[in-house]
Protein backbone atom coordinates (compact mmCIF):
# COMPACT_ATOMS: atom_id res chain seq x y z
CA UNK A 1 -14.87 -28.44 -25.01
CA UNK A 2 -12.17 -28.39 -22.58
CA UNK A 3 -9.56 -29.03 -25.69
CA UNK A 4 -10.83 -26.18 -27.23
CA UNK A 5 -10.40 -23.56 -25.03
CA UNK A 6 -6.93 -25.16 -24.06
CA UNK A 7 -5.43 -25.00 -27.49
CA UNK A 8 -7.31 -21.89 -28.56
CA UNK A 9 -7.51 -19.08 -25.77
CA UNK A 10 -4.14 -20.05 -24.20
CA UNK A 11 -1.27 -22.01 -25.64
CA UNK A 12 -1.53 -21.48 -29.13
CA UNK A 13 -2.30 -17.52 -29.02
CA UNK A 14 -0.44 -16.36 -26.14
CA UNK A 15 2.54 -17.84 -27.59
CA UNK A 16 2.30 -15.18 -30.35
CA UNK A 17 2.01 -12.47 -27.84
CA UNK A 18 5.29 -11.06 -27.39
CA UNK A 19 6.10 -11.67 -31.40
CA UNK A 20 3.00 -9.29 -31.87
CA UNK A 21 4.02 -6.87 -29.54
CA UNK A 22 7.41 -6.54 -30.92
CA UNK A 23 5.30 -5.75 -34.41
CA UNK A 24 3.04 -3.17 -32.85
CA UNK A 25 6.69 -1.56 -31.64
CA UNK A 26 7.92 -2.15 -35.17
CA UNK A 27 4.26 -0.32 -36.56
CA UNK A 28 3.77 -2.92 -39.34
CA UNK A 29 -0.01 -2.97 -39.12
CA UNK A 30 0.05 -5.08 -42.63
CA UNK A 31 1.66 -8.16 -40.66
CA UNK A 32 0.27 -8.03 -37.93
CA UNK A 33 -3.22 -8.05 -39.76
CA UNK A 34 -2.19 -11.05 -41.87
CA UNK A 35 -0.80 -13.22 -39.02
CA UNK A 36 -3.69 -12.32 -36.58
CA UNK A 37 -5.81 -14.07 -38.88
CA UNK A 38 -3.70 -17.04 -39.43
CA UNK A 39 -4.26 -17.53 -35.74
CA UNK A 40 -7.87 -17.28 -36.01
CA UNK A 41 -7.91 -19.68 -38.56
CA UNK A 42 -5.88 -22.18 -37.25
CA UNK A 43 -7.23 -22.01 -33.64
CA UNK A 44 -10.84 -22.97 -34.67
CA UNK A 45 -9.50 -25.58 -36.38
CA UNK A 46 -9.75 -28.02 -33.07
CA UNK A 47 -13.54 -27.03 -33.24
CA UNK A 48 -14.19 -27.13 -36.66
CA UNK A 49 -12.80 -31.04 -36.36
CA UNK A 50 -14.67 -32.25 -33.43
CA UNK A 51 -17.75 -30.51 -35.04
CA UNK A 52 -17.18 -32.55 -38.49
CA UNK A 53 -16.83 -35.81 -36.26
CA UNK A 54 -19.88 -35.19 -34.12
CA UNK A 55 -22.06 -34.35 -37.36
CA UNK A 56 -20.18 -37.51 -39.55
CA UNK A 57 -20.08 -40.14 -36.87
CA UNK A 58 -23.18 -39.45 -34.46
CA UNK A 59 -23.23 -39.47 -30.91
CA UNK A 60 -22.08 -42.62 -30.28
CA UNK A 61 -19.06 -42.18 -32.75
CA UNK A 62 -18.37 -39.53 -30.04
CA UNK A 63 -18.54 -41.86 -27.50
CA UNK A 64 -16.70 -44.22 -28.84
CA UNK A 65 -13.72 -41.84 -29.74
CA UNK A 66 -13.75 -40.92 -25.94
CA UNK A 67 -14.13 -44.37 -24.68
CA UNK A 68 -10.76 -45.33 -26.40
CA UNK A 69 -9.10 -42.63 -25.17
CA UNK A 70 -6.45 -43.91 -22.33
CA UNK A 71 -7.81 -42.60 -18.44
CA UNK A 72 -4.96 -40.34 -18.27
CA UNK A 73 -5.84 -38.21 -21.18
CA UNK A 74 -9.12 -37.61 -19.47
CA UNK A 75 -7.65 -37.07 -16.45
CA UNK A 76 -5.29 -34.55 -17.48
CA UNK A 77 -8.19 -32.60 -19.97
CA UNK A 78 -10.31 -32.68 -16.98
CA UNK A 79 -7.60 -31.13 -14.52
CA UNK A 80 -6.36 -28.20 -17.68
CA UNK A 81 -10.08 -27.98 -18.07
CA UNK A 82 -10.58 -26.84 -14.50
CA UNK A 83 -7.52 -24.94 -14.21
CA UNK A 84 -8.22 -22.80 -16.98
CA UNK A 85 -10.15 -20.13 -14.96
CA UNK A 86 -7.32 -19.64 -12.58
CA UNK A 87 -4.78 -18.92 -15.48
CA UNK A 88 -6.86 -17.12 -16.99
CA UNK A 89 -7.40 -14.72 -13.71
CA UNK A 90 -3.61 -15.09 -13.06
CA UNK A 91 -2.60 -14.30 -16.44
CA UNK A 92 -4.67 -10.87 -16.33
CA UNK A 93 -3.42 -10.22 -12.73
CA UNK A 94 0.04 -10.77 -14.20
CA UNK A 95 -0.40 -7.80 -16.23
CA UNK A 96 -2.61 -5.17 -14.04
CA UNK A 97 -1.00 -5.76 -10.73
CA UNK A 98 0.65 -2.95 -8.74
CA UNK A 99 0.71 -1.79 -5.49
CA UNK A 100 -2.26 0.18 -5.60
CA UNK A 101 -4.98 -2.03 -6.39
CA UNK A 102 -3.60 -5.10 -4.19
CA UNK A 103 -6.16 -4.19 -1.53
CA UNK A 104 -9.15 -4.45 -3.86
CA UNK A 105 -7.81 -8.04 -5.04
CA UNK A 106 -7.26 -8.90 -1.20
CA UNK A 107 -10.99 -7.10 -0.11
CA UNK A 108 -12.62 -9.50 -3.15
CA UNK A 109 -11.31 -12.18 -1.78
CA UNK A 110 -12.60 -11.72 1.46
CA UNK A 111 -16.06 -10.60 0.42
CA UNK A 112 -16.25 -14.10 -1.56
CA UNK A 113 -15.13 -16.29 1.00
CA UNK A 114 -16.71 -14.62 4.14
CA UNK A 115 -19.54 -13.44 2.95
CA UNK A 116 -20.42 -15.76 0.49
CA UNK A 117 -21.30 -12.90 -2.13
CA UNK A 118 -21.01 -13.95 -6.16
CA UNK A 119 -18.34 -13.05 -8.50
CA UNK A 120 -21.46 -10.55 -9.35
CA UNK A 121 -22.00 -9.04 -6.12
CA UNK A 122 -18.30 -8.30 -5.62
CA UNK A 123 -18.14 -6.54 -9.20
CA UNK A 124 -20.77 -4.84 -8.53
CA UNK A 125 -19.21 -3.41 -5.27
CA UNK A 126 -16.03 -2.52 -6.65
CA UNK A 127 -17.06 -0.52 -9.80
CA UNK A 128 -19.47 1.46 -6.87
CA UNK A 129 -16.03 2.08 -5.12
CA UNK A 130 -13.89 2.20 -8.32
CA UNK A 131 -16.43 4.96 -9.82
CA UNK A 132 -16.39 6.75 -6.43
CA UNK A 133 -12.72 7.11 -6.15
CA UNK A 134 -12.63 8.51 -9.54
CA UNK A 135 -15.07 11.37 -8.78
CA UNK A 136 -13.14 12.36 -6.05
CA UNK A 137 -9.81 11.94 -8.17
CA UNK A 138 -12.02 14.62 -10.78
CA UNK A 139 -12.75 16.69 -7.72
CA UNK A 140 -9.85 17.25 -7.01
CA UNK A 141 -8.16 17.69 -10.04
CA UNK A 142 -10.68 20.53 -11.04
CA UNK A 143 -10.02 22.21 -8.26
CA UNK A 144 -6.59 22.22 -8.64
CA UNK A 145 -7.51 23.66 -12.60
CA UNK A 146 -9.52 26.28 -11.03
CA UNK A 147 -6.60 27.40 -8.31
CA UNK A 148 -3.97 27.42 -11.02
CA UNK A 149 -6.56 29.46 -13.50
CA UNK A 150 -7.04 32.15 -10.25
CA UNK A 151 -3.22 32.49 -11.00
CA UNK A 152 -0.54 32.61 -8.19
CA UNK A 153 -1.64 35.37 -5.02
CA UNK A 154 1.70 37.31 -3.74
CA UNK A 155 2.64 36.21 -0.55
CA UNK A 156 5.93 36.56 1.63
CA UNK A 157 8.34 34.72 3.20
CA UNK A 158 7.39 34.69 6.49
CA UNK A 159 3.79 33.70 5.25
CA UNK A 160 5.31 30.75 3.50
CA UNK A 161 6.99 29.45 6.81
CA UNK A 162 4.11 29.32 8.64
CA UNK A 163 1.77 27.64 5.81
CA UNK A 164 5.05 24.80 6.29
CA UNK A 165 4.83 24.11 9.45
């Protein structure tokens, strides 16, 4: 399984990514259509083959394709295997981070290690607080609407001054 998601969700696809991206600047949907599935094709192929072997050979045809396998190839599918979460997350936090949503990042982390809450728990928490800040971002934004639908009042100068300081 491990091979699978290494060759499908990462290498093989996200080295198409900027090529695609320079065809969605380019706005040849036709293309893009056609090559995205190539790439769906070709990475289910891996699965498709260890499916045929597992339904040809058996179980122990399986077992004895992993059994001559050298250590290190285990090793190392077992290490990518593991890894592949954090890539994943870093590869998404590659693309969303900014200053702004650091502390949420930062306050997850906490809440996980601390607290000892689930990967649930803390999603939970931050779409209440994500969902919450954009009420009061809608607030606000409507009452801004509704002030600039009032229209402007005439004031003076000296009224101005003192609303500055």
């Amino acid at each position: 399984m491990n091979i699978i998601i290494l060759y499908k969700t990462y290498i093989f696809i996200l080295t198409f990514a900027s090529y695609w991206e320079k065809l969605a600047q380019e706005c040849n949907p036709k293309k893009f259509k056609i090559q995205a599935m190539l790439v769906n094709v070709l990475s289910s192929l891996p699965g498709f083959i260890i499916i045929f072997v597992a339904v040809a050979y058996g179980v122990a045809g399986l077992q004895n394709a992993l059994a001559a396998l050298p250590a290190w190839v285990l090793t190392g599918l077992s290490a990518a295997g593991g890894m592949m979460t954090a890539v994943g997350f870093g590869i998404l936090l590659s693309m969303i981070w900014n200053k702004e949503i650091c502390v949420f990042y930062f306050v997850g982390f906490i809440l996980c290690k601390s607290l000892n809450l689930s990967s649930l728990g803390i999603a939970v928490i931050g779409a209440s607080i994500a969902l919450t800040l954009f009420f009061i971002d809608k607030r606000m934004l409507d009452m801004k609407k509704s002030l600039a639908a009032e229209g402007p009042k005439e004031t003076n100068a000296v009224d101005d001054e003192e609303d500055f300081f």
